[in-house]
Protein backbone atom coordinates (compact mmCIF):
# COMPACT_ATOMS: atom_id res chain seq x y z
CA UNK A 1 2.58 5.63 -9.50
CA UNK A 2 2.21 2.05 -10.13
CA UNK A 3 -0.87 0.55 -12.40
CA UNK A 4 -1.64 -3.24 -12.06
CA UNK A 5 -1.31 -5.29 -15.00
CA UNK A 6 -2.49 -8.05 -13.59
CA UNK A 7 -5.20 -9.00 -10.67
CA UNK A 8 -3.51 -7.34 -7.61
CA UNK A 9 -6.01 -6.56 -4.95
CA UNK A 10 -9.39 -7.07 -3.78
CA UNK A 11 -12.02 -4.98 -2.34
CA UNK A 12 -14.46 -2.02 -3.99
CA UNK A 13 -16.23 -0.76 -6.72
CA UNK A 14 -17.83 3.01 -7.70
CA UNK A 15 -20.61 3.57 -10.03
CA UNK A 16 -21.37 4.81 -13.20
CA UNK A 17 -21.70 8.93 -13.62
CA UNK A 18 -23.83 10.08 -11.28
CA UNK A 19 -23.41 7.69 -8.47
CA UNK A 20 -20.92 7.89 -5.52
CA UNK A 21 -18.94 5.24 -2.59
CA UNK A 22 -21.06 4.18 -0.25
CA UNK A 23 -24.43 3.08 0.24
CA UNK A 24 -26.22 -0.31 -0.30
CA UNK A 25 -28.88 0.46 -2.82
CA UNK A 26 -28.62 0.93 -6.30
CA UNK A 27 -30.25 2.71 -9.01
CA UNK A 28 -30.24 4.41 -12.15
CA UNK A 29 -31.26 7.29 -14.48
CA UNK A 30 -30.84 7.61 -18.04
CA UNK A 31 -30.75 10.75 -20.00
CA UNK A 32 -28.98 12.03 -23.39
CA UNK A 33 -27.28 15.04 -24.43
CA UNK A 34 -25.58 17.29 -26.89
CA UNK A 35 -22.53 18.15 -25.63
CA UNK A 36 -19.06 16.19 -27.12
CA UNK A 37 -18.74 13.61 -24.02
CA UNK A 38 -22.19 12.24 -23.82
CA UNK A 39 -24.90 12.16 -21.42
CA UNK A 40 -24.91 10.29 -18.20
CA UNK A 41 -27.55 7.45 -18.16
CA UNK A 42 -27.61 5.27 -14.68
CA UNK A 43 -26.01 5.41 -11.11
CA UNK A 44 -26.38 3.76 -7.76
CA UNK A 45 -24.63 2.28 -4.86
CA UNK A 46 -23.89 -1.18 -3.50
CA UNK A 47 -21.34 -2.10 -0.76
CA UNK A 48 -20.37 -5.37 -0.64
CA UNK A 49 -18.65 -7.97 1.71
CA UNK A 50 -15.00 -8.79 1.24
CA UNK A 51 -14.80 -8.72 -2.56
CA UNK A 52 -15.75 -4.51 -1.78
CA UNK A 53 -18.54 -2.24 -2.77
CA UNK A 54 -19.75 -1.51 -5.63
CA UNK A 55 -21.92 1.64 -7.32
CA UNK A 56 -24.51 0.67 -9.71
CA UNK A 57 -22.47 3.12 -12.30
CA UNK A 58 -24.37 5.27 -15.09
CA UNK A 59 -23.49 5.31 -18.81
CA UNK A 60 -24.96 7.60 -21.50
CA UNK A 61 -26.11 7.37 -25.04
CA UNK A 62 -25.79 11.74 -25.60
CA UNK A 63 -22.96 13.62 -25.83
CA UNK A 64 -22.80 16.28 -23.02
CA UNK A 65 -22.21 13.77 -20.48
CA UNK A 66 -20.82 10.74 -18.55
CA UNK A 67 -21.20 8.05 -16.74
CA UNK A 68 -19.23 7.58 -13.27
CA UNK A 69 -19.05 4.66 -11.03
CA UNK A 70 -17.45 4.39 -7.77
CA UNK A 71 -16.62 1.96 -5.36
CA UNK A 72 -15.79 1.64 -1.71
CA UNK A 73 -13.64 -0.92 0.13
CA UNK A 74 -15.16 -3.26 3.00
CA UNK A 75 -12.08 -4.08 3.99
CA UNK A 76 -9.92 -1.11 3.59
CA UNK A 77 -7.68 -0.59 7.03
CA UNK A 78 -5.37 1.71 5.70
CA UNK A 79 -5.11 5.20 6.90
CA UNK A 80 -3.84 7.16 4.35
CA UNK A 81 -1.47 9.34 3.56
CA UNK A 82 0.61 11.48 0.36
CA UNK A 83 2.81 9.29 -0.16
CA UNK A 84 3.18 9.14 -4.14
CA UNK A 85 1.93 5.93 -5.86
CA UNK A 86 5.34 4.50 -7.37
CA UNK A 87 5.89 3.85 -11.74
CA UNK A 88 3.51 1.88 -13.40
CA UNK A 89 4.85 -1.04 -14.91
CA UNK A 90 4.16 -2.17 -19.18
CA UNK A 91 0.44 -1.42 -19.05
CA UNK A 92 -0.29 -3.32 -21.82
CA UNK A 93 -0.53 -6.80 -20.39
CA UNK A 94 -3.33 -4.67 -18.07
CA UNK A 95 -5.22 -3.61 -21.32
CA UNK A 96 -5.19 -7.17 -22.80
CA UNK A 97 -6.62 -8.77 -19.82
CA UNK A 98 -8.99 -5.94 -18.55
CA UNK A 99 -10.03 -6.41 -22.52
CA UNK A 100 -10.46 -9.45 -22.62
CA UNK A 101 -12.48 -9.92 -19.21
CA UNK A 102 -15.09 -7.23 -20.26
CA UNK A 103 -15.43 -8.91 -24.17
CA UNK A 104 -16.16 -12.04 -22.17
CA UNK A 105 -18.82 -10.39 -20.13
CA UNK A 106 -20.24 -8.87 -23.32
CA UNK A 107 -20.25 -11.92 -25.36
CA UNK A 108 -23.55 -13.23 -23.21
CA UNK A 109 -26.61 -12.34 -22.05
CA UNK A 110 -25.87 -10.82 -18.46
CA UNK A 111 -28.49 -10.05 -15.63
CA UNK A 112 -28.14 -6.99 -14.36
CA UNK A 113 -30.02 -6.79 -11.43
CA UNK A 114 -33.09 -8.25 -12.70
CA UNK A 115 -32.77 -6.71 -16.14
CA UNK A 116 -31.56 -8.87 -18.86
CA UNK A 117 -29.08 -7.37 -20.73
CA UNK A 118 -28.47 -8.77 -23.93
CA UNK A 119 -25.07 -9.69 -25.55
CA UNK A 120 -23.20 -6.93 -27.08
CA UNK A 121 -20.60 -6.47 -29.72
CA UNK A 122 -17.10 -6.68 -28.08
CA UNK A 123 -15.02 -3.66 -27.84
CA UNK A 124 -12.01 -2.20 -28.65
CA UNK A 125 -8.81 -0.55 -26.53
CA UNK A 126 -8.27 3.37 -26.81
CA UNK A 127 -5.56 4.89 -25.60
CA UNK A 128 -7.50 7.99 -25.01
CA UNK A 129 -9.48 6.71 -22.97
CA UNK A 130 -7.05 4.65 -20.88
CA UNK A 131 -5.21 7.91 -20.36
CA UNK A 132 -8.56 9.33 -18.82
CA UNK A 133 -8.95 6.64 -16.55
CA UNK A 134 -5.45 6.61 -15.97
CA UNK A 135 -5.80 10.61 -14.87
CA UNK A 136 -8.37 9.41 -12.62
CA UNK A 137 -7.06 6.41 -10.48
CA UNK A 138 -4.02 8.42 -9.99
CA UNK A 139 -5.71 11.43 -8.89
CA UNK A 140 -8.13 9.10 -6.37
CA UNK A 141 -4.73 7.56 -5.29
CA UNK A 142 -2.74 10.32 -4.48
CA UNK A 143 -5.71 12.25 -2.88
CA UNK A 144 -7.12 8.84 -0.92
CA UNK A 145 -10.68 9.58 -2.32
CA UNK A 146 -12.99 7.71 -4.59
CA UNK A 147 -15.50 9.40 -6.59
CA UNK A 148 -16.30 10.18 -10.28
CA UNK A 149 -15.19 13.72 -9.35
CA UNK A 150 -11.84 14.85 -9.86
CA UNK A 151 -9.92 16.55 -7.34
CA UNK A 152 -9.69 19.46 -9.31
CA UNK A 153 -13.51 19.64 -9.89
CA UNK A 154 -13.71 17.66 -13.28
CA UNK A 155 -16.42 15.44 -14.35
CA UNK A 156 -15.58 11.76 -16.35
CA UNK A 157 -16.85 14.11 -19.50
CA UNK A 158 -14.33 16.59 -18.84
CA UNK A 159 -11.61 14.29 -18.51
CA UNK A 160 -12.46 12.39 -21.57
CA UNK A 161 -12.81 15.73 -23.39
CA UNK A 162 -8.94 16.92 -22.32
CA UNK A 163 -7.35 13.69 -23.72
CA UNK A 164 -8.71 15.25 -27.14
CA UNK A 165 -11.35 12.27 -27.71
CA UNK A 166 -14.54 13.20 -28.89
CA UNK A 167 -17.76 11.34 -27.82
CA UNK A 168 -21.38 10.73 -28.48
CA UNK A 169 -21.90 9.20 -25.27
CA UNK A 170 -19.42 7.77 -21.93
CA UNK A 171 -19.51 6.04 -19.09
CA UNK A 172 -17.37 5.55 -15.81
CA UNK A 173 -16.98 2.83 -13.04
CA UNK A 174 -15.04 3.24 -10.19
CA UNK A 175 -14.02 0.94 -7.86
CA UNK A 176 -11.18 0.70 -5.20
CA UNK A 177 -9.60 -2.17 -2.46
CA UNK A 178 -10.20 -5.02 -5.14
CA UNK A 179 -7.10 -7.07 -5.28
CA UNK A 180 -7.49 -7.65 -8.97
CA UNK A 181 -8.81 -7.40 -12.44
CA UNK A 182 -10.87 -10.89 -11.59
CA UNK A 183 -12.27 -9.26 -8.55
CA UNK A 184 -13.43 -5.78 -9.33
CA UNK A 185 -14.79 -7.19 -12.60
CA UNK A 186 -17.23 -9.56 -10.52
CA UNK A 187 -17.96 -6.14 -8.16
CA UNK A 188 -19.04 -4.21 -11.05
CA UNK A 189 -20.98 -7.21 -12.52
CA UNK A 190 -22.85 -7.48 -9.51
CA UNK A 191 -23.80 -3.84 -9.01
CA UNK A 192 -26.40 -3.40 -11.58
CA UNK A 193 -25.44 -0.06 -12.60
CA UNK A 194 -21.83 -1.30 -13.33
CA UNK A 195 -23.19 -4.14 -14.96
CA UNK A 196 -25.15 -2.17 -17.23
CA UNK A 197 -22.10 0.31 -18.29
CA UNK A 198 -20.50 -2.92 -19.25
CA UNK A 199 -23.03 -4.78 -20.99
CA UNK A 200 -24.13 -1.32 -22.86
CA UNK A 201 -24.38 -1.62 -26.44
CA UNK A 202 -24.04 2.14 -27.03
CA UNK A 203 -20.58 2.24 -26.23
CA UNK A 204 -17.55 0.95 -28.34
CA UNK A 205 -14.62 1.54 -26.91
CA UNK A 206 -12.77 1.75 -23.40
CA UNK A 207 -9.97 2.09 -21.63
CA UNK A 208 -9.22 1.40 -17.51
CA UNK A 209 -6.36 2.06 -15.14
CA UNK A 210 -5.82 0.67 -11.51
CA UNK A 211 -3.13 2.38 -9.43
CA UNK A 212 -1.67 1.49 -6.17
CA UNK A 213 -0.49 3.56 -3.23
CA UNK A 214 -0.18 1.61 -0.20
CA UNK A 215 -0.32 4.30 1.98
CA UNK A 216 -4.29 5.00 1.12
CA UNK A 217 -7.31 3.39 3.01
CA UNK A 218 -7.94 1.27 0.05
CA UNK A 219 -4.41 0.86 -1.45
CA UNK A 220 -5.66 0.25 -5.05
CA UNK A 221 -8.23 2.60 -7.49
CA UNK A 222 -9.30 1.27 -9.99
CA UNK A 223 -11.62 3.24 -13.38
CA UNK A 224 -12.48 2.28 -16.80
CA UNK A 225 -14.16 4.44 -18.83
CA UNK A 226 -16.16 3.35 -22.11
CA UNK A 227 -17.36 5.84 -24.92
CA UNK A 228 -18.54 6.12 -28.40
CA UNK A 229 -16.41 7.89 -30.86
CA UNK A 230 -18.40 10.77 -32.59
């Protein structure tokens, strides 16, 4: 399996927990939990043009659920196939930049679909929770799906929960076909949902993935997944 490090492709984006590929509208729902991985809070669809699609993502404050967000290419032509996604290279050049390009968004006041988000602490890299959204983009790249459900049934909460992190809230976005970090960054920032996982203030840290397997209708799957630490 290979993971980008840098910006590789271009084309889709899946929201936060909750929301699925597809669809041009977007929306969102907010609710808190008890559980140790947090409650889901928004999701909704957008497709886009030839940067991809993007879901409107969810993100939640509790701790029995998640947040997913998926994406769908526009321009995916691939067919598909099981072909295994090669080695990831050093991922850390990935972390530093995927970092850096969410801090960035963070650091100012964002509109997220007509509601102003304000600027939000920057946050930090867990390993935890790059191996979650690791899991994830390999599993949507070796099965040529995207959605914030596994293809063994599990939820962004459950995957979360089997790296051993505990959380008092999560939140996913998914997004596949964009060629790089640059591009699926300005997906999820126009999705609302996305935008709002990003720009949420009751997460701290995250981690994100992007693997490639050319032989998929989108070619590249990208997750990040942000959470609070209990």
């Amino acid at each position: 399996m290979k993971v980008l490090p840098l910006f590789v492709l271009s084309a889709l984006i899946l929201t936060g927990c909750g929301g699925s590929g597809g669809g041009s509208d977007s929306s969102g729902t907010t609710s808190t939990g008890t559980g140790n991985s947090g409650s889901a809070i928004n999701t909704g669809n957008n497709t886009g043009s030839n940067s991809g699609s993007t879901d409107s993502g969810s993100t939640d404050s509790g701790s029995t659920g998640g947040n997913t967000g998926t994406t769908t290419p526009d321009n995916g032509n691939n067919t598909g196939g099981t072909t295994e996604p090669t080695t990831p290279p050093d991922s850390t050049e990935f972390a530093d930049l995927m970092l850096y390009a969410v801090n960035q968004a963070r650091s100012q006041q964002q509109n997220c679909g007509g509601e102003i988000m304000p600027a939000v602490p920057a946050l930090t890299w867990d390993y935890d929770l790059e191996a979650a959204a690791y899991g994830h983009s390999s599993d949507m790249a070796n099965g040529n799906f995207m959605s914030h459900t596994g293809s063994d049934g599990s939820s962004p909460g459950d995957r979360i929960d089997a790296t051993g992190y505990v959380s008092s809230a999560w939140a996913e976005n998914v997004a596949a076909g964009q060629k790089d970090i640059d591009a699926v960054m300005a997906s999820w920032m126009a999705s609302p949902g996305h935008c709002k996982n990003i720009m949420s203030g009751n997460v701290t840290q995250m981690g994100s993935a992007a693997v490639e397997n050319p032989d998929t209708q989108y070619g590249i799957y990208w997750t990040q997944v942000f959470a609070r630490p209990r």
